[in-house]
C-alpha atoms as a PDB file:
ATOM      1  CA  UNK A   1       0.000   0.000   0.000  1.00  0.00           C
ATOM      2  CA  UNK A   2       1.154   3.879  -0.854  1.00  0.00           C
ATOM      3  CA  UNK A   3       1.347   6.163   2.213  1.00  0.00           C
ATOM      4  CA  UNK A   4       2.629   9.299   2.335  1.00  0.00           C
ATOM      5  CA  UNK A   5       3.808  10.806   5.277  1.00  0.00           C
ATOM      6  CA  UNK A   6       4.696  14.411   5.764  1.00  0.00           C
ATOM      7  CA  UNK A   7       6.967  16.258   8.323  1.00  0.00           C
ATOM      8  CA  UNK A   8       8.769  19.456   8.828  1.00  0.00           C
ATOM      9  CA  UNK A   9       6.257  21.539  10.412  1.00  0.00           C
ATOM     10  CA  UNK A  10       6.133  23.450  13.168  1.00  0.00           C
ATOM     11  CA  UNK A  11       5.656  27.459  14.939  1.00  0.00           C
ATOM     12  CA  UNK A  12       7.915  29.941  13.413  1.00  0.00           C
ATOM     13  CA  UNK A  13       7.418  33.555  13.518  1.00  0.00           C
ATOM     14  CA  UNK A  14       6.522  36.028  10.480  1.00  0.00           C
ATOM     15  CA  UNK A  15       9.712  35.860   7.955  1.00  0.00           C
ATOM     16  CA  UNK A  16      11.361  32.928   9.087  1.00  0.00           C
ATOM     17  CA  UNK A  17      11.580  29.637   7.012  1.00  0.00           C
ATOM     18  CA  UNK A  18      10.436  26.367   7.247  1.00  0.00           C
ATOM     19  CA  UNK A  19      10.995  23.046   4.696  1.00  0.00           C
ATOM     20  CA  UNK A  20       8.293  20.350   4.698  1.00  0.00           C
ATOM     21  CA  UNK A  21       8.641  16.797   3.284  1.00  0.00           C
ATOM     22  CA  UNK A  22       6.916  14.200   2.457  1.00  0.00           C
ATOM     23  CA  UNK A  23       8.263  10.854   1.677  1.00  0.00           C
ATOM     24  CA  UNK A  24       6.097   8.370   0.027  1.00  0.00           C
ATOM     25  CA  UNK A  25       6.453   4.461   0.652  1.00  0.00           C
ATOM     26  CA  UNK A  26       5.367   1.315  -1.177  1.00  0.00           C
ATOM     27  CA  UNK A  27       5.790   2.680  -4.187  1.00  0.00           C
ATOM     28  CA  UNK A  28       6.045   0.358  -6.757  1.00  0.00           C
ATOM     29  CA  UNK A  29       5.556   2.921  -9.823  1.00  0.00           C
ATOM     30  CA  UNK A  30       6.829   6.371 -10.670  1.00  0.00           C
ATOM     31  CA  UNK A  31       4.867   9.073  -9.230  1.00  0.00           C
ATOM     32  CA  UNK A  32       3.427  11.331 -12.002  1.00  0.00           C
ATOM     33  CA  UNK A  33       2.557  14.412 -10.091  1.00  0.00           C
ATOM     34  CA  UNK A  34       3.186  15.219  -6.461  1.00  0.00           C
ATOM     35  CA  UNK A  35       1.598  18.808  -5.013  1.00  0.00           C
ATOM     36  CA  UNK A  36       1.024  20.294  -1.654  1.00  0.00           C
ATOM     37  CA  UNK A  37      -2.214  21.432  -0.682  1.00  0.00           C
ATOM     38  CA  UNK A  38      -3.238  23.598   2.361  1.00  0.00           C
ATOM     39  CA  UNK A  39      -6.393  24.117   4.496  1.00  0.00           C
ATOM     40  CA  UNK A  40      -7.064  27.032   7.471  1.00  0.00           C
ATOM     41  CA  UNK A  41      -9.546  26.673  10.041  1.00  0.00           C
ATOM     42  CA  UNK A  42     -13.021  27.257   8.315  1.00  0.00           C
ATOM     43  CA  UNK A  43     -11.281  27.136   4.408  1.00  0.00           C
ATOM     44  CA  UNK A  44     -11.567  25.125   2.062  1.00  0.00           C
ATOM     45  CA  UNK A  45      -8.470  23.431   1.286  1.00  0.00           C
ATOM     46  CA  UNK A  46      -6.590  25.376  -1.551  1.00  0.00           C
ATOM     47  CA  UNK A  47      -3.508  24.268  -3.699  1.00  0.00           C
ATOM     48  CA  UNK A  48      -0.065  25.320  -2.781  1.00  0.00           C
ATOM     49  CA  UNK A  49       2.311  23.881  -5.501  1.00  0.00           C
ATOM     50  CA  UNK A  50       2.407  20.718  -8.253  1.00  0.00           C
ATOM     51  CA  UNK A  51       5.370  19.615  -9.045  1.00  0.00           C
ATOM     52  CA  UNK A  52       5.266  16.982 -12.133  1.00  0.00           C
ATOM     53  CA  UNK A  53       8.021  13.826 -12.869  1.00  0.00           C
ATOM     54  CA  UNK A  54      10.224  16.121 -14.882  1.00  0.00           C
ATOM     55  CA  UNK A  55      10.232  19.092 -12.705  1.00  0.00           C
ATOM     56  CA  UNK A  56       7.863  20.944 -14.245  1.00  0.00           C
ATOM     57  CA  UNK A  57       6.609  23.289 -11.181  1.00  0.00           C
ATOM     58  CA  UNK A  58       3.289  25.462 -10.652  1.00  0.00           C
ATOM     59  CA  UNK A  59       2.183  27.561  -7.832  1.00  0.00           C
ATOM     60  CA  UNK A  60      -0.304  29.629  -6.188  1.00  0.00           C
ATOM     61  CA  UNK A  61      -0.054  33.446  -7.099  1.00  0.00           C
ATOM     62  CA  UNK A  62      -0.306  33.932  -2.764  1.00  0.00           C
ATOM     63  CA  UNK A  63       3.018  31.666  -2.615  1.00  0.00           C
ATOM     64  CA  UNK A  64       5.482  32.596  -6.014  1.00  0.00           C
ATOM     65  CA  UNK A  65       8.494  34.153  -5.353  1.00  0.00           C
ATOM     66  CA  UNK A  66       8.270  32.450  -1.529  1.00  0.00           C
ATOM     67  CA  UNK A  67       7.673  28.887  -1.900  1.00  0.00           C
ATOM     68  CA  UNK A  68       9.674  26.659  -3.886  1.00  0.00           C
ATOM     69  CA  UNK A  69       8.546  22.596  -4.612  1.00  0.00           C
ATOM     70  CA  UNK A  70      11.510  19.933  -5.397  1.00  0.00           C
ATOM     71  CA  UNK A  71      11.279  16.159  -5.584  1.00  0.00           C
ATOM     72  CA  UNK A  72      13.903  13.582  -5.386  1.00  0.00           C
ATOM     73  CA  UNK A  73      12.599  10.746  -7.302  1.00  0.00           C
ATOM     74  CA  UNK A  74      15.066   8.384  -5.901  1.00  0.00           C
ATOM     75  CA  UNK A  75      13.826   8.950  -2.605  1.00  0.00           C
ATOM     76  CA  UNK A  76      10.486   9.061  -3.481  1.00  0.00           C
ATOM     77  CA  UNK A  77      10.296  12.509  -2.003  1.00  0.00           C
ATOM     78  CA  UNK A  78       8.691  15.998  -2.536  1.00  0.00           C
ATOM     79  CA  UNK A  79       9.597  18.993  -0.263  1.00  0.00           C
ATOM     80  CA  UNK A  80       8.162  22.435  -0.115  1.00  0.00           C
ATOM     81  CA  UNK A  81      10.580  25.178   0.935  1.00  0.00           C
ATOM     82  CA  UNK A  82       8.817  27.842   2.444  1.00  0.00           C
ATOM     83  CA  UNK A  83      10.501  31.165   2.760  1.00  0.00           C
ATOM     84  CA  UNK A  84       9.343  34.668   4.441  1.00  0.00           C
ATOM     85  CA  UNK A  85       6.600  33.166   5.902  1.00  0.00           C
ATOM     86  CA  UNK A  86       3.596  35.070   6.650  1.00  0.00           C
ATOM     87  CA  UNK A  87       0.598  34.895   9.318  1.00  0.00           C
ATOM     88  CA  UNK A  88      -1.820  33.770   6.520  1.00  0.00           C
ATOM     89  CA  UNK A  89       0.356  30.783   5.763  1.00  0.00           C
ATOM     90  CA  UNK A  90      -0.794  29.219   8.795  1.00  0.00           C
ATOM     91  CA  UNK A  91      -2.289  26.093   7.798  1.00  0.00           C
ATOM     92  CA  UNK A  92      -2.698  21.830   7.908  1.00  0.00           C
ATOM     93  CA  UNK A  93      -0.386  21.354   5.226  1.00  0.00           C
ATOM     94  CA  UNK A  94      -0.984  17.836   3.056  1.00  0.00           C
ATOM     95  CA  UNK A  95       0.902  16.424   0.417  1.00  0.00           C
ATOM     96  CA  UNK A  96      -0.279  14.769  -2.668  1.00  0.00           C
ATOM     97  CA  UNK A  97       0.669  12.193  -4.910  1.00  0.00           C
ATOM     98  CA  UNK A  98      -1.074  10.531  -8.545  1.00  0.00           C
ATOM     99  CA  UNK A  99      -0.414   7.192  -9.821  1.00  0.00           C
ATOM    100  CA  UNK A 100      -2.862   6.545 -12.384  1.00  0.00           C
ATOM    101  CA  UNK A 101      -5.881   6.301 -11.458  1.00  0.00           C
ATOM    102  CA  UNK A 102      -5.343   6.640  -7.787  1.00  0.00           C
ATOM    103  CA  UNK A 103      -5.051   9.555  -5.667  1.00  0.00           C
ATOM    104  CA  UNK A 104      -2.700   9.811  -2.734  1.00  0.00           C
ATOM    105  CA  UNK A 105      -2.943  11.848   1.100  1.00  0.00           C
ATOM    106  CA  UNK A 106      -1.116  12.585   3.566  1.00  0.00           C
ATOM    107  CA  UNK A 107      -2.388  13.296   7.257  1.00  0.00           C
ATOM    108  CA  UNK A 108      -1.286  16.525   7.115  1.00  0.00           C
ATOM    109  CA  UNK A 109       1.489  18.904   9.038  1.00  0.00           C
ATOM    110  CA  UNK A 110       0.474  21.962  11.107  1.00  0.00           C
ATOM    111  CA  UNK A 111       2.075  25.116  10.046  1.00  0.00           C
ATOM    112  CA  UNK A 112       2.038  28.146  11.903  1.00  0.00           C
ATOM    113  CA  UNK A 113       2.995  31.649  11.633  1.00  0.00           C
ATOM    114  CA  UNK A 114       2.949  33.951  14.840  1.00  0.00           C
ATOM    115  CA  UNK A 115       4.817  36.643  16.445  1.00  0.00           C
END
């Protein structure tokens, strides 16, 4: 069975960094996209960043210039480097995987931006 399993997250205050990953195991396939998603108290959950087998990266217009997505395909990884942080970055953070035609989750890693 896939499971993913996220980590990294944790209480920083506004500006200060934090790197999330989320390693995926029983793999048996290549992943064809991996993305992390996040949801606030009373949101709906939004997406963060995709990031596809090649590289190929997209992003949320609230996150570009801050957040940058990476995977190591050997270690069946994705990370999300988040830089500057900001208070409305607080969030569950999930990551997400696709192999055809299944959908992978995460539980989730709490995120939180406070002075």
């Amino acid at each position: 069975q896939v499971q993913l399993t996220e980590s990294g997250g944790g209480l920083v205050q506004p500006g200060e960094s934090l790197r999330l990953s989320c390693v995926a195991s029983g793999v048996r396939r290549s992943i064809s996209l991996l993305g992390w998603y996040r949801q606030a108290p009373g949101k709906e959950r939004e997406l963060v960043a995709t990031i596809t087998t090649i590289g190929t990266q997209n992003y949320a217009n609230s996150v570009k210039g801050r957040f940058t997505i990476s995977r190591d395909n050997a270690k069946n990884t994705v990370y999300l480097q988040m830089n500057s942080l900001k208070p409305e970055d607080t969030a569950v953070y999930y990551c997400k995987g696709s192999i055809y035609p299944y959908n992978y989750w995460g539980q989730g890693t709490q995120v939180t931006v406070s002075s």
